[in-house]
Protein backbone atom coordinates (compact mmCIF):
# COMPACT_ATOMS: atom_id res chain seq x y z
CA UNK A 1 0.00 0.00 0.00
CA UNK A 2 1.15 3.63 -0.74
CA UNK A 3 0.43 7.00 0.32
CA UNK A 4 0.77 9.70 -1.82
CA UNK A 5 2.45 13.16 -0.86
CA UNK A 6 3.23 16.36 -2.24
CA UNK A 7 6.22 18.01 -1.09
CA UNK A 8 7.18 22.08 -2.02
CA UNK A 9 9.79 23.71 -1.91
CA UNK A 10 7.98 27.36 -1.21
CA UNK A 11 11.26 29.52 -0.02
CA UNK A 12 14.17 30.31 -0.28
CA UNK A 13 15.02 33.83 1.79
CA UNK A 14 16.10 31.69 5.10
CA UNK A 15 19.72 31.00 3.37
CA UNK A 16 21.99 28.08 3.73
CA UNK A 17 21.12 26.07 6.67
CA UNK A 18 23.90 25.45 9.41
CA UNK A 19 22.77 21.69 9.55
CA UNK A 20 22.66 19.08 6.61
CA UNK A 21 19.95 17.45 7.51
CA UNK A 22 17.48 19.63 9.32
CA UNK A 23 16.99 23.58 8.78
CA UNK A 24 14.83 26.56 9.77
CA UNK A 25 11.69 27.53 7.67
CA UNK A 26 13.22 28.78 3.59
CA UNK A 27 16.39 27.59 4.11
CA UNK A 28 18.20 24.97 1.93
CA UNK A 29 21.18 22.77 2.14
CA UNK A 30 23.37 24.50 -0.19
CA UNK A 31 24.20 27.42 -2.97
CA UNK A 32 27.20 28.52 -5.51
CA UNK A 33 26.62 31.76 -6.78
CA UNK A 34 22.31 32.09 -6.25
CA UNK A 35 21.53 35.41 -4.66
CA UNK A 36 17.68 35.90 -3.75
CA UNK A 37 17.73 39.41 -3.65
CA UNK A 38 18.93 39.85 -7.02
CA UNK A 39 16.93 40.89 -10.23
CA UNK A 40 15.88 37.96 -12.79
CA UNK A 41 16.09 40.22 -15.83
CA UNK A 42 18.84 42.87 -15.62
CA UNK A 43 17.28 44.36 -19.02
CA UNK A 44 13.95 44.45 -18.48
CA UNK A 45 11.80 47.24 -16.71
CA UNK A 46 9.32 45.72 -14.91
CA UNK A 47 8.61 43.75 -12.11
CA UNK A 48 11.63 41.53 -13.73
CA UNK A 49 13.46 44.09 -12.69
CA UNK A 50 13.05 44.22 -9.08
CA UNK A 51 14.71 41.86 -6.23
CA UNK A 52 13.35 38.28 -7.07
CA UNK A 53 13.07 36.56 -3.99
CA UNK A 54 13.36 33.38 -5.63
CA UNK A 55 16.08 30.73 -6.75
CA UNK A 56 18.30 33.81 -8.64
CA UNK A 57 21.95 32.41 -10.34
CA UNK A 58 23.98 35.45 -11.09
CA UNK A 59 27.49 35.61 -12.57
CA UNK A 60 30.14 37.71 -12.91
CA UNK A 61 33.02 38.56 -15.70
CA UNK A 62 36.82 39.14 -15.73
CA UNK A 63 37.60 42.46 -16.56
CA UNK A 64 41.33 42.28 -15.48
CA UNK A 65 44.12 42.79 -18.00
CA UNK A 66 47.68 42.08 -18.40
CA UNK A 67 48.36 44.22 -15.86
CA UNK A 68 46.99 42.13 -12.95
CA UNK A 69 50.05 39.70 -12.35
CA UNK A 70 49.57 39.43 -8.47
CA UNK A 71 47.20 38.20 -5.78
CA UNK A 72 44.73 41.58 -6.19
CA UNK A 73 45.09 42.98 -1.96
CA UNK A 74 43.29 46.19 -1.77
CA UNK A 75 40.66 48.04 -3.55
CA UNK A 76 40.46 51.74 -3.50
CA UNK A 77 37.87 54.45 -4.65
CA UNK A 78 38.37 57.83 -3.67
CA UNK A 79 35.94 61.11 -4.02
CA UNK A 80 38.46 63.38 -5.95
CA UNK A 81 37.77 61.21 -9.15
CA UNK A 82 35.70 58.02 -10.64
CA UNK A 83 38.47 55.46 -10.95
CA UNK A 84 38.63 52.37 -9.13
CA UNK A 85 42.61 51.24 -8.01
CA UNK A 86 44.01 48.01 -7.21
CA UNK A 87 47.32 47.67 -5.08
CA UNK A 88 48.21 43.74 -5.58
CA UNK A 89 51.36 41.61 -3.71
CA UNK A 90 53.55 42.58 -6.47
CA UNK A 91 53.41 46.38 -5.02
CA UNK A 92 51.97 47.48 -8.81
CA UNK A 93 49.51 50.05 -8.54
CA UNK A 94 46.53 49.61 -11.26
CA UNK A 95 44.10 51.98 -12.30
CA UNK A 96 40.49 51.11 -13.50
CA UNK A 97 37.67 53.29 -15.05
CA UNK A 98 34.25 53.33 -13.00
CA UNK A 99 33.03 50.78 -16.42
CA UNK A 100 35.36 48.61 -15.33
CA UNK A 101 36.78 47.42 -18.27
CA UNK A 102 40.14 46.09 -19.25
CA UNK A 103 40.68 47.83 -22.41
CA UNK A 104 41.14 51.11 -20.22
CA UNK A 105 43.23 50.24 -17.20
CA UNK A 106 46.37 51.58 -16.55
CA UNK A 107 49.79 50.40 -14.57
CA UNK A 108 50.16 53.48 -12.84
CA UNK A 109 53.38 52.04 -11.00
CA UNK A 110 55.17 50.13 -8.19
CA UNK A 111 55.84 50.94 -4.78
CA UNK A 112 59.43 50.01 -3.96
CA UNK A 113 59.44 46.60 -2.06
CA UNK A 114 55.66 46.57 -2.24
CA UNK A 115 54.16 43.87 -1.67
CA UNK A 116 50.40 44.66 -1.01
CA UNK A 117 50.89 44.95 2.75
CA UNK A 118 47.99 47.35 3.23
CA UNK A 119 46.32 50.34 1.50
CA UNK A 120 44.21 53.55 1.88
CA UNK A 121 43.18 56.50 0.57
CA UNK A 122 43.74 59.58 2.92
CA UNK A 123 43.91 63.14 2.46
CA UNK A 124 44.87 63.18 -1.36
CA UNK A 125 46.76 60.34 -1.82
CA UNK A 126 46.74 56.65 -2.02
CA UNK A 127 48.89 55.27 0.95
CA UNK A 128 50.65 52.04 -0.28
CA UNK A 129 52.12 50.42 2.57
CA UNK A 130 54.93 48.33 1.80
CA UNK A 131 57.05 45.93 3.32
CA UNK A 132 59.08 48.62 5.89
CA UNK A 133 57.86 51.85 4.10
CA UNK A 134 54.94 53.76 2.77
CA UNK A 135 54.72 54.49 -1.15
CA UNK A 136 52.28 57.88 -1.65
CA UNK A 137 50.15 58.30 -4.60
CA UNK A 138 49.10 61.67 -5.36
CA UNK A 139 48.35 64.69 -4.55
CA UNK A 140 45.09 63.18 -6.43
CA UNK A 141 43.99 66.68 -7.29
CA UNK A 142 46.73 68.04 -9.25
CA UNK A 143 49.21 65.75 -11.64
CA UNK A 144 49.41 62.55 -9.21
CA UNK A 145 53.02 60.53 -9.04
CA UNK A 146 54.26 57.85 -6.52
CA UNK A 147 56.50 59.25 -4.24
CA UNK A 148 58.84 56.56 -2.56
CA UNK A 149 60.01 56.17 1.01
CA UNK A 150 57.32 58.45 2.25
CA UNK A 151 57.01 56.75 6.30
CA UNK A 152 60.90 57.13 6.77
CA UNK A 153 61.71 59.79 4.28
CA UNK A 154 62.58 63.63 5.42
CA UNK A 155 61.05 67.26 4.81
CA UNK A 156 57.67 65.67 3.53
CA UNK A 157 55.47 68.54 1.22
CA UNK A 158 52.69 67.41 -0.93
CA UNK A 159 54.92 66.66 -4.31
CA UNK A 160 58.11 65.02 -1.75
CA UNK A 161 59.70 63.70 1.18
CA UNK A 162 58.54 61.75 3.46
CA UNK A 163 57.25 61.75 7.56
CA UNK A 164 60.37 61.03 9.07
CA UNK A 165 59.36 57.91 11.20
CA UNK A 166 61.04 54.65 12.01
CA UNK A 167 60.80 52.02 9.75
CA UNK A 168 57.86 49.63 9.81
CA UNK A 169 58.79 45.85 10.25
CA UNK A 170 58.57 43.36 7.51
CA UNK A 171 57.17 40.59 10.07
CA UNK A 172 55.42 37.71 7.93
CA UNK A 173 52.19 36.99 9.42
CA UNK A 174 50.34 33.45 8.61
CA UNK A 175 49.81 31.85 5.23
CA UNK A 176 46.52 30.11 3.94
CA UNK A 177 46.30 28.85 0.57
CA UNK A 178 49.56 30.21 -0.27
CA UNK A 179 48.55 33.40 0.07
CA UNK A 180 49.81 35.68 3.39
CA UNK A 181 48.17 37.85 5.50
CA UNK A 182 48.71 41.42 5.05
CA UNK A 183 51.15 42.98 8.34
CA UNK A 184 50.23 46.54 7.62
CA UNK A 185 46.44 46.83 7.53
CA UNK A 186 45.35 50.41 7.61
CA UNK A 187 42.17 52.29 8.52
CA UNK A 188 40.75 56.15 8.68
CA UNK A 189 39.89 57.20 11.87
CA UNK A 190 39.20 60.99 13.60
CA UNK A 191 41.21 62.60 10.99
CA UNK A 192 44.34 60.18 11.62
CA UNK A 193 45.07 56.87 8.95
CA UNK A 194 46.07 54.50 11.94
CA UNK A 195 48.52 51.17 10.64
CA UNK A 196 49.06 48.03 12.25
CA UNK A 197 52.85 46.67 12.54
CA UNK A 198 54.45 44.24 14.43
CA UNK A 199 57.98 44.25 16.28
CA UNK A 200 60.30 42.04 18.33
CA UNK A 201 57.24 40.30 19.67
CA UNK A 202 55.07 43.86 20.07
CA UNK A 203 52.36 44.96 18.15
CA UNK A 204 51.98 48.31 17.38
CA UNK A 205 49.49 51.17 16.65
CA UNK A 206 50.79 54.12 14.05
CA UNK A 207 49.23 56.93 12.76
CA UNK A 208 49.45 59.17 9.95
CA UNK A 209 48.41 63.22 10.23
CA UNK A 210 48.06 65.51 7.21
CA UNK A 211 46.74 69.01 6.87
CA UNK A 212 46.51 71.59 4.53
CA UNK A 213 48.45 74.22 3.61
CA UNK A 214 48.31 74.97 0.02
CA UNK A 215 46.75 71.49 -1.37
CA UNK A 216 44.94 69.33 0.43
CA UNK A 217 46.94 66.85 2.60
CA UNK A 218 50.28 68.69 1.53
CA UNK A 219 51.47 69.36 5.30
CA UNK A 220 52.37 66.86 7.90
CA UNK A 221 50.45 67.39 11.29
CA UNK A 222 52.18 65.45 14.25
CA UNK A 223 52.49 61.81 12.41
CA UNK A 224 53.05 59.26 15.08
CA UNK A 225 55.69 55.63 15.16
CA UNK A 226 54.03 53.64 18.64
CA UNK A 227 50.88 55.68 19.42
CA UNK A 228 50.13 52.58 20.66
CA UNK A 229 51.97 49.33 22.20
CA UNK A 230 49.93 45.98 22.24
CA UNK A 231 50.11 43.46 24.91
CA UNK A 232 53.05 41.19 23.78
CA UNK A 233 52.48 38.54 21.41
CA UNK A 234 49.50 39.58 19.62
CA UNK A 235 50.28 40.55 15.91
CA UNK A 236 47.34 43.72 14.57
CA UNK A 237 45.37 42.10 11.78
CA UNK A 238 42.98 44.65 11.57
CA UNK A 239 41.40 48.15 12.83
CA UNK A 240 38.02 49.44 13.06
CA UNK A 241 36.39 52.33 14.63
CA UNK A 242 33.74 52.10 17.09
CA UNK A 243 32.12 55.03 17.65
CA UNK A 244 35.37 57.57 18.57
CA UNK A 245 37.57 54.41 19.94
CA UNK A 246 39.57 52.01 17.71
CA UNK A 247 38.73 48.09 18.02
CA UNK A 248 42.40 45.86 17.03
CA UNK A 249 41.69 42.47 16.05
CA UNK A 250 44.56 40.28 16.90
CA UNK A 251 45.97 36.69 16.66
CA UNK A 252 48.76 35.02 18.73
CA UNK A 253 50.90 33.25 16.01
CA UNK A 254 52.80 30.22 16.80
CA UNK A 255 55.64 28.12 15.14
CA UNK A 256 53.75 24.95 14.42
CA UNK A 257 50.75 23.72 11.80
CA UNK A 258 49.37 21.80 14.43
CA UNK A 259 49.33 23.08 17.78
CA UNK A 260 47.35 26.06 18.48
CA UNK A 261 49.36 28.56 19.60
CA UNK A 262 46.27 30.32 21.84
CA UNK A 263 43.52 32.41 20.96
CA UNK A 264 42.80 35.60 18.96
CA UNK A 265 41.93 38.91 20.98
CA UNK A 266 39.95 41.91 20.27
CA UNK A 267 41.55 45.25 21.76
CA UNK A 268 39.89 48.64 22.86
CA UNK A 269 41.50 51.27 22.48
CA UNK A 270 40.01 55.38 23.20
CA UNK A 271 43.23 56.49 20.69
CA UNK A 272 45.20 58.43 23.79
CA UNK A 273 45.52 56.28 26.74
CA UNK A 274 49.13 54.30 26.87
CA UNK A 275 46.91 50.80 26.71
CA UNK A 276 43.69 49.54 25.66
CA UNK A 277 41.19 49.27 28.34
CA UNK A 278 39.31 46.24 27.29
CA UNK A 279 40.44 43.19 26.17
CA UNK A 280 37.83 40.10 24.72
CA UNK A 281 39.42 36.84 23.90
CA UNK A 282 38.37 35.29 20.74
CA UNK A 283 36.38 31.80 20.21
CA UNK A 284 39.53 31.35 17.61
CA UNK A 285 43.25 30.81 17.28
CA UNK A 286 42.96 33.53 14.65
CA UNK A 287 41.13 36.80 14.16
CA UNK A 288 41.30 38.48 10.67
CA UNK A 289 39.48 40.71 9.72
CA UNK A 290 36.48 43.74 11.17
CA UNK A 291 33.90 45.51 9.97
CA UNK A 292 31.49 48.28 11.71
CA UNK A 293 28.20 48.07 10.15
CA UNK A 294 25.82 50.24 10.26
CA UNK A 295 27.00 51.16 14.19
CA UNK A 296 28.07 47.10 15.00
CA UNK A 297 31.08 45.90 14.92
CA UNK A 298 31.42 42.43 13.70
CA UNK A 299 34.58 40.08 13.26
CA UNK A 300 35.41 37.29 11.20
CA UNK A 301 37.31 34.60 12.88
CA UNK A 302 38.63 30.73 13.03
CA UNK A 303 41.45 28.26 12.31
CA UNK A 304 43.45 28.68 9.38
CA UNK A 305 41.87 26.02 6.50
CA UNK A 306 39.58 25.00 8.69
CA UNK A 307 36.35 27.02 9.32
CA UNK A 308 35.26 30.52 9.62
CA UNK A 309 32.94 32.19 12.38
CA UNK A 310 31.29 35.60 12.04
CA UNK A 311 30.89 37.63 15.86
CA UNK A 312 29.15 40.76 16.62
CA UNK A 313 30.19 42.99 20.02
CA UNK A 314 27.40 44.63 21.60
CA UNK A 315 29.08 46.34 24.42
CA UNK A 316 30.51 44.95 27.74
CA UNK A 317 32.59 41.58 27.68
CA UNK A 318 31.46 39.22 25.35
CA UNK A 319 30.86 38.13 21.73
CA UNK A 320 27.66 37.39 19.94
CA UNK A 321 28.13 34.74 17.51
CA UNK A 322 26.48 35.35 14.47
CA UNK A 323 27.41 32.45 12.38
CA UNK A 324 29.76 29.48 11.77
CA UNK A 325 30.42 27.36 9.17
CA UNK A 326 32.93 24.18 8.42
CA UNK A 327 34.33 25.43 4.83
CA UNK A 328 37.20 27.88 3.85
CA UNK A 329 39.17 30.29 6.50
CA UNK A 330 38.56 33.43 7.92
CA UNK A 331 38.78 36.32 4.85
CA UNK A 332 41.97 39.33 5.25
CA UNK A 333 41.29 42.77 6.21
CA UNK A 334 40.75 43.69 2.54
CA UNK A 335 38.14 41.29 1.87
CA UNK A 336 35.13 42.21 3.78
CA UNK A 337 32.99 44.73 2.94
CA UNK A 338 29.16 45.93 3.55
CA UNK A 339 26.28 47.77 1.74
CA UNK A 340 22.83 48.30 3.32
CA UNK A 341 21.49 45.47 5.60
CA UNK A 342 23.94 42.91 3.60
CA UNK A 343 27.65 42.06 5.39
CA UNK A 344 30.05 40.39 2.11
CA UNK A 345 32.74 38.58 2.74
CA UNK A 346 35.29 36.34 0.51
CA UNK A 347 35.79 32.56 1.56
CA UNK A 348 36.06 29.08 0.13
CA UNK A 349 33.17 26.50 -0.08
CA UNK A 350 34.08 22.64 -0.02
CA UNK A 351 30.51 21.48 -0.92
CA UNK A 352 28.76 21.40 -3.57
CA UNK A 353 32.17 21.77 -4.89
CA UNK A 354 35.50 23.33 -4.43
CA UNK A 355 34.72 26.93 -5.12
CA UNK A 356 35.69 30.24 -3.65
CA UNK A 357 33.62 33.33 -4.05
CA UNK A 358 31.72 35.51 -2.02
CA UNK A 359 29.28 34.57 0.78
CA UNK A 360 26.52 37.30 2.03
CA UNK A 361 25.07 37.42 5.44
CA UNK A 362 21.49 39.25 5.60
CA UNK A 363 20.29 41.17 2.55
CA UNK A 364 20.71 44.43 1.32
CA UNK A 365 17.28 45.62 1.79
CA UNK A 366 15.83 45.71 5.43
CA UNK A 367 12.56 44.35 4.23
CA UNK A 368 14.06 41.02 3.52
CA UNK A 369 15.51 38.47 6.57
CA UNK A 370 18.40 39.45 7.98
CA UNK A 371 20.72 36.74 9.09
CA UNK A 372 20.31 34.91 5.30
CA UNK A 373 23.45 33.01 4.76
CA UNK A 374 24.06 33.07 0.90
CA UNK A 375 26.94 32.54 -1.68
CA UNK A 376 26.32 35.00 -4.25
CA UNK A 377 29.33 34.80 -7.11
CA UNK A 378 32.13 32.50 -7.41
CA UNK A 379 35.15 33.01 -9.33
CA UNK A 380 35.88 32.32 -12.72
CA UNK A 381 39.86 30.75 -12.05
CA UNK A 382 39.59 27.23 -12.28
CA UNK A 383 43.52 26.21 -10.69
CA UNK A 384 43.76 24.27 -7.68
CA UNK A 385 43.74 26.16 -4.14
CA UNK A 386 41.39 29.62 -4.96
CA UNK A 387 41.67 32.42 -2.67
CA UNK A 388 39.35 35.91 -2.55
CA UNK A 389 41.97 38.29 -1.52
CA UNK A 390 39.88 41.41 -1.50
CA UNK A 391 36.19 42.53 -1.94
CA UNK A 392 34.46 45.73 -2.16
CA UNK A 393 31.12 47.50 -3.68
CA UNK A 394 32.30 50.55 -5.88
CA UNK A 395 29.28 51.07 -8.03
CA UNK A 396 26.48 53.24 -7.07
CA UNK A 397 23.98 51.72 -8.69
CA UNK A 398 24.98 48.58 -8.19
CA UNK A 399 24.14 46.36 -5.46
CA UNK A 400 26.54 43.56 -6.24
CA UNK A 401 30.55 43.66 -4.86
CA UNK A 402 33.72 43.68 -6.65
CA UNK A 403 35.93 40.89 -5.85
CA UNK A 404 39.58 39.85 -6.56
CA UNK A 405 41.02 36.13 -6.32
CA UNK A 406 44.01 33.90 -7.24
CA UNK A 407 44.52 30.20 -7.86
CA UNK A 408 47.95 27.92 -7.11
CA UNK A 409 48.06 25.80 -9.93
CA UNK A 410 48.31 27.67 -12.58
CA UNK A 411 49.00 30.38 -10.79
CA UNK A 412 46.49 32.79 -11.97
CA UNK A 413 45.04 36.21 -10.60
CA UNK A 414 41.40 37.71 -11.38
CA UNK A 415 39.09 40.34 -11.11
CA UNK A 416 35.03 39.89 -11.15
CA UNK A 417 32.68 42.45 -12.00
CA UNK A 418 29.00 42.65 -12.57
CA UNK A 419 27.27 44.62 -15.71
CA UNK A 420 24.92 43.58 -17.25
CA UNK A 421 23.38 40.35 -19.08
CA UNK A 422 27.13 39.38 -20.21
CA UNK A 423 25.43 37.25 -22.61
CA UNK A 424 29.04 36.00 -23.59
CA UNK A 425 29.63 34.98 -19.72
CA UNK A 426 28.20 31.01 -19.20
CA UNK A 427 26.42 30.57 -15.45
CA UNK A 428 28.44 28.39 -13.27
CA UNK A 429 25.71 28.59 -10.49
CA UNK A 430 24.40 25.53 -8.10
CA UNK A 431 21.44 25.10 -5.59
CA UNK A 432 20.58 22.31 -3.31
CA UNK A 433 17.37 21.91 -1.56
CA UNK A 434 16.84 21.00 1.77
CA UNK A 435 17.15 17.86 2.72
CA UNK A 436 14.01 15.81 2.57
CA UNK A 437 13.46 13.06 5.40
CA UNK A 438 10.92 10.78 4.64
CA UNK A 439 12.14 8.02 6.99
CA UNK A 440 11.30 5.01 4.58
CA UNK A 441 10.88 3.81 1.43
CA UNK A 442 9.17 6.31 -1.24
CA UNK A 443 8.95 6.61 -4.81
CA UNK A 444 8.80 10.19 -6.57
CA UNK A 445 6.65 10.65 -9.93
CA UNK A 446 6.49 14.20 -10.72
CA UNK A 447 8.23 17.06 -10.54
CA UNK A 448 7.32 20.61 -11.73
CA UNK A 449 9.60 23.59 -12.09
CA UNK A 450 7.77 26.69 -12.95
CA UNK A 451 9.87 29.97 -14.16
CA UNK A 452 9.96 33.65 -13.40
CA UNK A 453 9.78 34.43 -17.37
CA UNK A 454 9.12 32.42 -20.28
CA UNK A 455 11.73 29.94 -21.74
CA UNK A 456 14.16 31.53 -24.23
CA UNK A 457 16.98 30.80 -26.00
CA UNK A 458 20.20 30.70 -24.10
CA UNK A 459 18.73 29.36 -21.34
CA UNK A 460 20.29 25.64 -19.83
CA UNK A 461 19.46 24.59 -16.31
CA UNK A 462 19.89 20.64 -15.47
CA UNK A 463 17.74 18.90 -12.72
CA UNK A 464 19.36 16.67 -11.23
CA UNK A 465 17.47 14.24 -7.80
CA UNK A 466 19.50 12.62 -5.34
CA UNK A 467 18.43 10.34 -2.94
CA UNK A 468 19.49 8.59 0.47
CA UNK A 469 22.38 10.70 1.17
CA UNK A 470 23.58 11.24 -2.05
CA UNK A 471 24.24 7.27 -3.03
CA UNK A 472 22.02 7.62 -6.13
CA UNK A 473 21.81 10.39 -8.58
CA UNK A 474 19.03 10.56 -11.69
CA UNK A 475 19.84 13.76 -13.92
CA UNK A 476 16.69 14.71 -15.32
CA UNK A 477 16.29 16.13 -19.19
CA UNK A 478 17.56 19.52 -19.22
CA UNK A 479 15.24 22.68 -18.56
CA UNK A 480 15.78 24.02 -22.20
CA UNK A 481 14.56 25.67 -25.00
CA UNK A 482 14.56 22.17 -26.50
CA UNK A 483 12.45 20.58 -23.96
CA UNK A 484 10.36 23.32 -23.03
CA UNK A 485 9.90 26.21 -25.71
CA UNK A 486 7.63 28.76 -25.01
CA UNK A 487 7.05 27.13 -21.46
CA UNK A 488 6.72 28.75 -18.11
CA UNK A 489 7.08 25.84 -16.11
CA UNK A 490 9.13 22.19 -16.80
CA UNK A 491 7.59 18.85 -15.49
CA UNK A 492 9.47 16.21 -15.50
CA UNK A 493 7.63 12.54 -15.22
CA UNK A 494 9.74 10.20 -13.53
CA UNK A 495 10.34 7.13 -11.42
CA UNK A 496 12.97 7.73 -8.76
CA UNK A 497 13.22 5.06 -5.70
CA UNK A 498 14.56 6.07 -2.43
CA UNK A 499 14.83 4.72 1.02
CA UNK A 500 14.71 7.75 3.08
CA UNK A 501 15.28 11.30 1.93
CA UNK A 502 16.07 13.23 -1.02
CA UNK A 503 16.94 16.68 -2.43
CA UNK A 504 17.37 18.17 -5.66
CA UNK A 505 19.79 19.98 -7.32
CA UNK A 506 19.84 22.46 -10.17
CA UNK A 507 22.82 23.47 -11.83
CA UNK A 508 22.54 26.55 -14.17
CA UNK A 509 25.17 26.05 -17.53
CA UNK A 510 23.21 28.11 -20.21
CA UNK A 511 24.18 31.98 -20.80
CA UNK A 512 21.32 33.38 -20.56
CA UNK A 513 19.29 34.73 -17.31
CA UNK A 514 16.67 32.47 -16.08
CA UNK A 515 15.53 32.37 -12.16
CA UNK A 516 13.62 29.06 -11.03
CA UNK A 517 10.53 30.36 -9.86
CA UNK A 518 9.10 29.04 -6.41
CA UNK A 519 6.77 26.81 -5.25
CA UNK A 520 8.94 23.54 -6.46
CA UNK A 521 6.37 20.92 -6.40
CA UNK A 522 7.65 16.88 -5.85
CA UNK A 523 5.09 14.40 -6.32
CA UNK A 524 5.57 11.21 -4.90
CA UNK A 525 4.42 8.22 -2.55
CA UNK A 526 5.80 6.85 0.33
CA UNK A 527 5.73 3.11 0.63
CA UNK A 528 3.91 1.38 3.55
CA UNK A 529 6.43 -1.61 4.91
């Protein structure tokens, strides 16, 4: 005797779920590049046009050049002009235009010894920090140049010299991936570009102090070496402000692969006192990387290769966690980013596949959840061991993040960028559904896939349905313009045995936009022992 059921799959808005096989209400058990909140159409102008809500794949194209031959570190925009500038771990400064196309960037130069060990823009120039210097780019507002040796240099003017302070130390902080952690992560705060740096077993807290004279930023102003001595031990990976006090996010950084060499700590510092006056250990050998949104400030944290937890700080002594999850590492100080409601971060996902890209937490309008877990873009390298190494949105009217990567083997280096259709640009996105638990032996018979436009050319999706964990897959005929012209919706009549759960997956290949509209519906009878 059998029973017959109908199962739907009716949301998608509650984001990855932290468990395989149990979630919350719209989550699902996996993603690669599917963002709910973005648009199914970019060319249309109606309600195609608008956030879909639904299963969404999006994709992103190259649009680096020649001139990108190192891990991409830092992006840069600044408000005296529209171009977009990447300092990699070669030390070459790049210039893009805000279309961000290849055709028109520009190798503007090299900072001496650079090797993309932090970056900001600050008064009129582009600070490139290198190795145990600074490299200045500017004055932005009148015939820019890079000016070399500008931390330890003498008799610095707006065109020259330098601020006359002790050399910064080339310590090497950790390696994931074959890529290393920046040691001189920078950050605007109060009118002063603070530094991080790290010395005979001290970290330390610099600043940088401009004014104007004649140009903007063309005077130095009381530029500081050791405004600020860290407990010892704990190398500065990052700096953030919260509200007018610094937070330093630090990591303890031992000798071996395998023993931990004790846990990360957040500092707080009021940017006068001799010491911080709060001190919050970490759930994590290493913290990486901060961010205050909109007022919060959050933290990205975890064991190198081997998971990555997101934190918020409330006040007083203690952490919230916000999420955790097995894949990838925590991201670097350049490769975190925010816009609206939506926190963006780069990592590395192990399942569905070996992947890194970008993963979202929340959305970027408030009207939609706000602790979603998404990946929304992966890159396009396809070597062994990828890496995001920075992350930022430049675009004003566009809600989707710039992001930079690199790959071992080959070693290649790439920059992502979203305009468009890209109709040349083939989807490499994946979605999972939740886990299904029927708890004994069923039978499935129909399943329908309805659209959020009509079927068009371009289009290729495949269904794929795989039962009991994964030990038996049935790839269903392709959601195409082949096997469903003119079509709004695909059903596919089948006969697919199981003994206790499914999901299904669908794997977007074609080159043109087209979302999977929601409610999935899975027909199918469960089998009476």
């Amino acid at each position: 005797m059998a029973r017959k059921r109908i199962f739907q799959i009716k949301s998608v808005l509650g984001g990855a779920s932290a468990l395989a096989y149990t979630g919350q209400k719209g989550q699902f058990l996996a993603s690669i590049a599917i963002d709910p909140e973005s648009n199914n159409d970019t060319s249309a102008s109606n309600i195609q046009d608008l956030s879909s809500g639904i299963i969404t794949p999006v994709r992103y194209a190259s649009f680096a050049s020649t001139n990108l031959v190192a891990a991409p570190m830092w992006m840069l925009t600044t408000p005296i002009n529209s171009n977009v500038y990447i300092y990699d771990a070669g030390g070459k400064l790049t210039s893009y235009p805000s279309t961000l196309t290849t055709t028109s960037s520009a190798t503007i130069g090299t900072a001496t010894s650079g090797a993309g060990n932090g970056a900001y823009y600050y008064n009129n120039y582009l600070w490139l920090f290198t190795a145990t210097n600074v490299t200045r780019y500017g004055p932005l507002s009148d015939s820019p140049a890079l000016i070399n040796s500008s931390w330890t240099g003498s008799s610095y003017t707006g065109t020259s010299g330098g601020l006359g302070l002790t050399a910064l130390t080339n310590t090497t902080y950790p390696s994931i991936y074959n890529f290393t952690y920046p040691n001189h992560a920078a950050h605007l705060h109060y009118g002063k570009l603070y530094v991080c740096d790290f010395k005979n077993g001290i970290g330390y807290i610099h600043f940088i102090k401009t004014i104007t004279a004649t140009v903007l930023g063309d005077t130095n102003d009381g530029s500081k070496y050791n405004a600020l001595a860290l407990p010892e031990g704990y190398y500065p990976f990052d700096i953030e402000s919260y509200g007018s006090d610094l937070i330093i996010v630090c990591s303890q950084v031992g000798t071996s692969s395998t023993i931990k060499p004790g846990k990360g700590m957040l500092f707080f510092w009021d940017t006068f006192s001799s010491k911080p006056y709060r001190g919050i250990e970490l759930p994590d050998t290493y913290g990486t990387a901060l961010l205050t949104h909109n007022g919060i400030p959050y933290v990205w944290s975890g064991a190198i290769g081997r998971g990555v937890r997101l934190s918020r700080y409330f006040g007083g002594n203690e952490l919230n966690q916000v999420e955790y999850f097995e894949d990838g590492t925590p991201p670097s100080a350049g490769a975190v980013d925010s816009l609206g409601n939506r926190l963006a971060w780069g990592g590395i996902t192990n399942y569905p596949s070996t992947i890194a890209g970008v993963y979202s937490k929340g959305f970027v309008s408030p009207k939609l959840p706000g602790d979603s877990l998404n990946q929304i873009g992966r890159i396009s390298g396809t070597g062994t061991i990828p890496v995001v190494t920075v992350i930022k949105y430049v675009q004003e009217n566009n809600n989707v993040p710039i992001f930079g990567w690199r790959t071992d083997t080959p070693a290649e280096y790439g920059l992502e960028g979203s305009n468009g259709e890209q109709s040349s640009v083939t989807f490499g996105s994946i979605f999972r559904s939740e886990v299904v638990n029927i708890g004994q032996p069923f039978q499935i018979s129909k399943i329908r896939f309805p659209f959020s436009k009509q079927m068009v050319s371009g289009v290729s999706i495949v269904p794929k349905v795989m039962v009991d964990d994964e030990v038996s897959t049935t790839t269903l005929d392709t959601i195409n313009p082949t096997n469903d012209s003119g079509k709004y919706n695909a059903v596919r009549n089948v006969s697919i045995n199981g003994e206790h759960n499914f999901f299904i997956e669908l794997a977007f290949e074609g080159t043109i936009h087209l979302s999977i509209n929601l409610p999935i519906t899975v027909e199918l009878e469960v089998i009476e022992d």
